[in-house]
Protein backbone atom coordinates (compact mmCIF):
# COMPACT_ATOMS: atom_id res chain seq x y z
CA UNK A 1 0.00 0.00 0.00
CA UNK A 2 1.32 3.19 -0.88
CA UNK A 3 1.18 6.28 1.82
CA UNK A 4 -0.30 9.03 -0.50
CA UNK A 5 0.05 11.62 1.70
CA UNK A 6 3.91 11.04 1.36
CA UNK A 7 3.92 10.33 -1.97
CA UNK A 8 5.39 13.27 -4.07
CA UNK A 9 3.67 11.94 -6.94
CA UNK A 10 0.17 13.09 -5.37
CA UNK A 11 1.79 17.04 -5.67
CA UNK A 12 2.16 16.76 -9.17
CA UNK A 13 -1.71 16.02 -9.74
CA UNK A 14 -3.71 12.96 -10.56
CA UNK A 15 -1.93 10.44 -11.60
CA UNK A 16 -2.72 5.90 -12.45
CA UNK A 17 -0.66 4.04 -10.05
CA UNK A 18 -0.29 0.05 -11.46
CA UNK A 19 1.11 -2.42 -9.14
CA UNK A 20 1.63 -6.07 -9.44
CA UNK A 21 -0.28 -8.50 -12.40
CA UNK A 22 1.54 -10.51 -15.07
CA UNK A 23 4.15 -9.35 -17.02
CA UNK A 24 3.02 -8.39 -21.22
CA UNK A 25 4.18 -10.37 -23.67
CA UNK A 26 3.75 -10.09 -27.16
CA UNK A 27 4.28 -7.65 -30.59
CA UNK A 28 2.66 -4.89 -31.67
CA UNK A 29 2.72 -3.08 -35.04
CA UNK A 30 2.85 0.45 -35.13
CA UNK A 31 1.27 2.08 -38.56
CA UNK A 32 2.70 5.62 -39.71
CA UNK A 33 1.19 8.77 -38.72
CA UNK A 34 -2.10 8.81 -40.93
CA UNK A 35 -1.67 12.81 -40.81
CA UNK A 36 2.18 12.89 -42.00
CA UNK A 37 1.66 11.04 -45.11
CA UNK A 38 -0.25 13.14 -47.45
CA UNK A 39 2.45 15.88 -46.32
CA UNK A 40 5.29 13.71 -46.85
CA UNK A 41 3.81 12.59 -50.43
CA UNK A 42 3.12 16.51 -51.64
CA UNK A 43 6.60 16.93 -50.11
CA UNK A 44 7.92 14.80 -52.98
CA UNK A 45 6.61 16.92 -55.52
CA UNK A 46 9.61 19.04 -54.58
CA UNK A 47 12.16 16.83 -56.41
CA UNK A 48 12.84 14.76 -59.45
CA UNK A 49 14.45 12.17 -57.48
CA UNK A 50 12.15 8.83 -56.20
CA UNK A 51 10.89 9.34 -52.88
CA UNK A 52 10.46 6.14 -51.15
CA UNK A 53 8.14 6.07 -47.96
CA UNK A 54 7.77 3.09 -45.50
CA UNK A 55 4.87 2.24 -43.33
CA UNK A 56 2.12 3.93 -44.98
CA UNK A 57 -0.95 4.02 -43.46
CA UNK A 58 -3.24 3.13 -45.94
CA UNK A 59 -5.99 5.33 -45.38
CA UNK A 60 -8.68 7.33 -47.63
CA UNK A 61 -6.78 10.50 -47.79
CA UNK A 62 -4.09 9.01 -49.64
CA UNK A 63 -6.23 7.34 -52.63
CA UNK A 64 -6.66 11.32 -53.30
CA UNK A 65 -2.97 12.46 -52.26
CA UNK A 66 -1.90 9.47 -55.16
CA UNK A 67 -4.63 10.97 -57.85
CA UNK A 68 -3.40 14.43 -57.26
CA UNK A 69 0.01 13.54 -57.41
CA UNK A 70 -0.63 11.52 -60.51
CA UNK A 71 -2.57 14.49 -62.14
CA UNK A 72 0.81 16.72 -61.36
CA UNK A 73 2.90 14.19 -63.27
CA UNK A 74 4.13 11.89 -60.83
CA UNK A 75 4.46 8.05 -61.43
CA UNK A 76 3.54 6.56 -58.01
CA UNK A 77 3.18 3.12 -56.88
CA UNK A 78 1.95 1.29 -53.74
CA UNK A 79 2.91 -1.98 -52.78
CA UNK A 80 1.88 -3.05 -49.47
CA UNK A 81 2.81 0.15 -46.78
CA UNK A 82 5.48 1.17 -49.29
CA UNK A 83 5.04 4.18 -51.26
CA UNK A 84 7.30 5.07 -54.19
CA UNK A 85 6.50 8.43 -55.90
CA UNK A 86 8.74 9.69 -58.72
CA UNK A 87 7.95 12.85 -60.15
CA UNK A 88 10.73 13.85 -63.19
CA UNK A 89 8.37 16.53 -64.33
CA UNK A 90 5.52 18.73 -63.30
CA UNK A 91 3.00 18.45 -66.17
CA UNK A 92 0.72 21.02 -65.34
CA UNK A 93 0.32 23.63 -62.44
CA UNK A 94 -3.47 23.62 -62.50
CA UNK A 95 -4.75 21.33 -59.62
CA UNK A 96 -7.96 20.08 -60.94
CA UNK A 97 -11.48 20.65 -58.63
CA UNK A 98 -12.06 16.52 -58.88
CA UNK A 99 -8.91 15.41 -56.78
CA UNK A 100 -7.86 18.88 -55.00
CA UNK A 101 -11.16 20.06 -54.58
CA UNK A 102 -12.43 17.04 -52.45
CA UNK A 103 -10.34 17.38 -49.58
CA UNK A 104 -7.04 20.57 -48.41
CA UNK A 105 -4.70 19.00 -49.84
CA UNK A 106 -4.15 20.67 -52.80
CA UNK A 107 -3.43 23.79 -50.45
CA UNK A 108 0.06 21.45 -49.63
CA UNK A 109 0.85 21.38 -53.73
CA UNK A 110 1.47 25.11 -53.59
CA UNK A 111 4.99 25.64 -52.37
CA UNK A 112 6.19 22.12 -54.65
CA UNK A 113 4.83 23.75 -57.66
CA UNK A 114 6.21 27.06 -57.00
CA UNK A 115 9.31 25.96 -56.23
CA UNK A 116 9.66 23.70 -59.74
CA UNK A 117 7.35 25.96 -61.97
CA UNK A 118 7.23 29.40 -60.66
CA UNK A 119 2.91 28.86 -60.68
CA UNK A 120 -0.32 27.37 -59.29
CA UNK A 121 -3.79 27.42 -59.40
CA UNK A 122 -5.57 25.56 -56.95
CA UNK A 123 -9.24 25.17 -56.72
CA UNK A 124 -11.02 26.11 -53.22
CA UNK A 125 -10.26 23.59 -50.43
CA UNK A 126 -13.13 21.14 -49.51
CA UNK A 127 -13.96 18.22 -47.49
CA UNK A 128 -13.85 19.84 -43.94
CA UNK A 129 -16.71 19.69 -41.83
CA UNK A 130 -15.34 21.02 -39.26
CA UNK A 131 -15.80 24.47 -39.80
CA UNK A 132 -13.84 27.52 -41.65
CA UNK A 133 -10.33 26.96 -41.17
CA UNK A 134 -8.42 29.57 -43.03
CA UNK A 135 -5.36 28.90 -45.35
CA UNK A 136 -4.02 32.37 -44.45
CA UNK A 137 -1.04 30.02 -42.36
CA UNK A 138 0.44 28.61 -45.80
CA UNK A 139 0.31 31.78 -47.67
CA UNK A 140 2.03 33.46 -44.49
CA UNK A 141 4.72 30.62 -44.81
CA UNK A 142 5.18 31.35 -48.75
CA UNK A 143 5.96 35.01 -48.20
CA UNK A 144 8.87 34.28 -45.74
């Protein structure tokens, strides 16, 4: 039994105290950040080099991240959690309303194709229910 009134973890604030039981056993797989790898994939557009990315979550967002990419120019395949994406040239700087109109994404193809092309046109960002979130941060980043 612990004495909590002596205990200095009781200053700090609530805290879960486990004691005793059976030791764990076992694996467990850890899946990539499901919020990194859209990013990291629009990141790619940045280079004419293969980008290879491991443990890829395989989630909903990226079926549209692969499209869009595709639409750019890119050459992408998916094989298991591996992405390859291999972009030797941008083939247009219009992101089309039917891939980067669905979700913000295409916001994230703005400082790729700037940096290889010198333009963009992107199409208003949809998809979020949550409310008006402003892309006022990226533009703020691009003028740095």
């Amino acid at each position: 039994m612990i004495d909590r009134a002596h205990d200095e973890r009781a200053q700090v604030g609530p805290y879960y105290l486990m004691q005793g039981g059976t030791p764990l056993y076992g694996e467990v797989q850890i899946s990539g950040a499901k919020n990194a790898v859209t990013k990291m994939a629009m990141a790619s557009l940045l280079t004419n080099e293969v980008c290879i990315l491991r443990n890829v979550p395989l989630i909903g967002d990226l079926d549209l991240t692969v499209k869009l990419c595709e639409s750019l120019g890119s050459q992408v395949l998916l094989e298991d959690h591996t992405l390859s994406v291999y972009t030797p040239a941008i083939h247009t700087t219009n992101v089309s309303i039917e891939v980067g109109g669905l979700n913000r994404i295409g916001v994230m193809t703005i400082g790729p194709l700037l940096h290889r092309c010198g333009e963009v046109t992107i199409p208003r960002p949809g998809g979020d229910r949550i409310g008006p979130r402003p892309i006022d941060f990226h533009l703020n980043g691009l003028l740095r």
